[in-house]
Protein backbone atom coordinates (compact mmCIF):
# COMPACT_ATOMS: atom_id res chain seq x y z
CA UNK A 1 -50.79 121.23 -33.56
CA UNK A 2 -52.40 124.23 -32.44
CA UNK A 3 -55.81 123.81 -30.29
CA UNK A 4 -58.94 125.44 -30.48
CA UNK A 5 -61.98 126.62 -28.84
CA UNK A 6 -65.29 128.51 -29.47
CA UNK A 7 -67.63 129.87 -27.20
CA UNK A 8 -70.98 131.15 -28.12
CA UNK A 9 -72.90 132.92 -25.19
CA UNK A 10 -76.16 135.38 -24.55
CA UNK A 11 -77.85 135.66 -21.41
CA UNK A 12 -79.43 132.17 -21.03
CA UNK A 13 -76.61 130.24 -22.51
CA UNK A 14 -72.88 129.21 -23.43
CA UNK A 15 -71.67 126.42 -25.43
CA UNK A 16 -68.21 125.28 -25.43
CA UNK A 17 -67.04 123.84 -28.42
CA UNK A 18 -63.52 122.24 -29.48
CA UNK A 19 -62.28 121.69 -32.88
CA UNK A 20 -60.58 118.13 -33.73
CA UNK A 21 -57.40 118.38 -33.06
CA UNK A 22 -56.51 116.37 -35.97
CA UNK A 23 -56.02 119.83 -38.82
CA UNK A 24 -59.70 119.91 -39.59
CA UNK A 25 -62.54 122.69 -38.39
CA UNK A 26 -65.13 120.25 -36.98
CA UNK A 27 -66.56 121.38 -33.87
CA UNK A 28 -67.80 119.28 -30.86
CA UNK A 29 -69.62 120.55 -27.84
CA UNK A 30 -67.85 119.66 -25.33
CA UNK A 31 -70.12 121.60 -22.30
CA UNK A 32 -72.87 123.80 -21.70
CA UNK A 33 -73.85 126.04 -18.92
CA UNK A 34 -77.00 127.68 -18.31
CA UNK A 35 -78.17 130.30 -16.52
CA UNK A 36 -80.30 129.50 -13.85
CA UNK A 37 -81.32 133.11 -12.96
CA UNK A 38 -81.86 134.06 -16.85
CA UNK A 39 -85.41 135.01 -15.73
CA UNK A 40 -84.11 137.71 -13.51
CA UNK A 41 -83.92 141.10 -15.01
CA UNK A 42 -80.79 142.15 -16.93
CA UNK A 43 -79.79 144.93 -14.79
CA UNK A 44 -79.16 142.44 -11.81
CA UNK A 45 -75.62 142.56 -12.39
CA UNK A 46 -74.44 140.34 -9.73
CA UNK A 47 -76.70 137.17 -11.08
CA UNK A 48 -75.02 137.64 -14.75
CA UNK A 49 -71.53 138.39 -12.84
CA UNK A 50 -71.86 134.89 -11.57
CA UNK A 51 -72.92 133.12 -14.78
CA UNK A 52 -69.89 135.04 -16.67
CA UNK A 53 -68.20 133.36 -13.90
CA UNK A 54 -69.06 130.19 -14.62
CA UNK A 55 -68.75 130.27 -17.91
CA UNK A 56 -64.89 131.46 -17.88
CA UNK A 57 -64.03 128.86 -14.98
CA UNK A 58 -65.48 126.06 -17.75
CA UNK A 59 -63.83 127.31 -20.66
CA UNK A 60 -60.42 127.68 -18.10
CA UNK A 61 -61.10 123.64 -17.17
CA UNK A 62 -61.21 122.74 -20.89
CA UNK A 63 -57.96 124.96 -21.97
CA UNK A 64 -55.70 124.52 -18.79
CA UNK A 65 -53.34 121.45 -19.96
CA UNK A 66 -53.12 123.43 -23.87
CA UNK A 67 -49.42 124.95 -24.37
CA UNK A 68 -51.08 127.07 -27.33
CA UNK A 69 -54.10 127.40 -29.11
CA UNK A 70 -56.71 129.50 -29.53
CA UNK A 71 -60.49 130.74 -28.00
CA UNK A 72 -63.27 132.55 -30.00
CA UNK A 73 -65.43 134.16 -27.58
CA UNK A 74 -68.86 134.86 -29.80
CA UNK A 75 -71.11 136.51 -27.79
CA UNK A 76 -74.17 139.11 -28.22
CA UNK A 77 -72.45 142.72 -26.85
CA UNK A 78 -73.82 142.53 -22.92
CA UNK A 79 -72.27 139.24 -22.61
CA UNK A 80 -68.89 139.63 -24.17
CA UNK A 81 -68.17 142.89 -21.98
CA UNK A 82 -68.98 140.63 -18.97
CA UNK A 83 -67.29 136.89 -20.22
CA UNK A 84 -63.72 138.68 -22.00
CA UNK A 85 -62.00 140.02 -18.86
CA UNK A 86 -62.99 136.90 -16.95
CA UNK A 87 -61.93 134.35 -19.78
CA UNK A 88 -58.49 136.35 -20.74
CA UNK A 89 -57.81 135.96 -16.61
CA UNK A 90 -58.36 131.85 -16.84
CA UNK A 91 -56.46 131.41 -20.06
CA UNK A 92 -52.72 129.72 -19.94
CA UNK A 93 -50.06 132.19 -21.12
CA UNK A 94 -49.81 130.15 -24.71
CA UNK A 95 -53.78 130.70 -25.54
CA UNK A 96 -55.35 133.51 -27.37
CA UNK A 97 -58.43 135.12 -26.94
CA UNK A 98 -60.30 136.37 -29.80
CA UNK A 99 -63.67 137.89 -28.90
CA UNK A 100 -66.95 138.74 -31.59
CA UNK A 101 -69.54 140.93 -30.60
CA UNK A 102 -71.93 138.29 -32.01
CA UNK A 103 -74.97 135.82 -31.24
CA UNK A 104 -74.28 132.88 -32.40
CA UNK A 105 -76.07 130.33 -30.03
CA UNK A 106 -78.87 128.98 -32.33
CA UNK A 107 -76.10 127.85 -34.84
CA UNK A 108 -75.76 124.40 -35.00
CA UNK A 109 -71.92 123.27 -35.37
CA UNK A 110 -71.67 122.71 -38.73
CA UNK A 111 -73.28 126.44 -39.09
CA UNK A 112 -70.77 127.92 -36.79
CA UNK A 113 -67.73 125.84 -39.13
CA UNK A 114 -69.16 127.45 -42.45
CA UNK A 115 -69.47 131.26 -40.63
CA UNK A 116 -66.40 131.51 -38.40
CA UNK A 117 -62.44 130.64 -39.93
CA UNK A 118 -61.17 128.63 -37.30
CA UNK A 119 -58.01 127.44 -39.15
């Protein structure tokens, strides 16, 4: 049974989810990080650096044991070019990354089930 991830980030946030690993689509959160220096501006790249940072080296500690699988990286267009490079890097050789140049944070899970295909 193949596994699976999704990721919904912006600026301020990322939320890790996992689907049951039992054939259905239903999401749990499984972490969160926030960004503590959110407040700074957005051209302080080495502040959002480190948050991308943080977020890959979470989604790499939930993923590392998976032999295959898959992780949906939703995220609004700043965030994505910053997260896919770093994420792609932490990912085991049997787990792709799919990446949407979309916000999807204020989605609850059962939202992000009914928009995204995660089959």
């Amino acid at each position: 049974m193949s596994h699976r991830c999704l990721v919904v980030a912006d600026r301020a946030r990322a939320r890790i989810l996992v689907a049951a690993n039992n054939g259905s689509a239903q999401l749990t959160q499984r972490k969160e990080v926030v960004n503590v220096d959110f407040a700074m501006p957005e051209s302080n790249a080495p502040l959002q650096t480190r948050f991308a940072a943080e977020v890959a080296q979470a989604i790499a500690d939930i993923v590392q044991e998976w032999e295959s699988g898959s992780v949906v990286l939703a995220a609004s267009p700043g965030t994505l070019g910053l997260l896919r490079k770093l994420v792609q890097d932490r990912l085991p050789e049997g787990v792709a990354l799919k990446a949407l140049a979309r916000d999807y944070t204020a989605l609850t899970p059962a939202e992000l089930e009914q928009r995204l295909d995660l089959g």
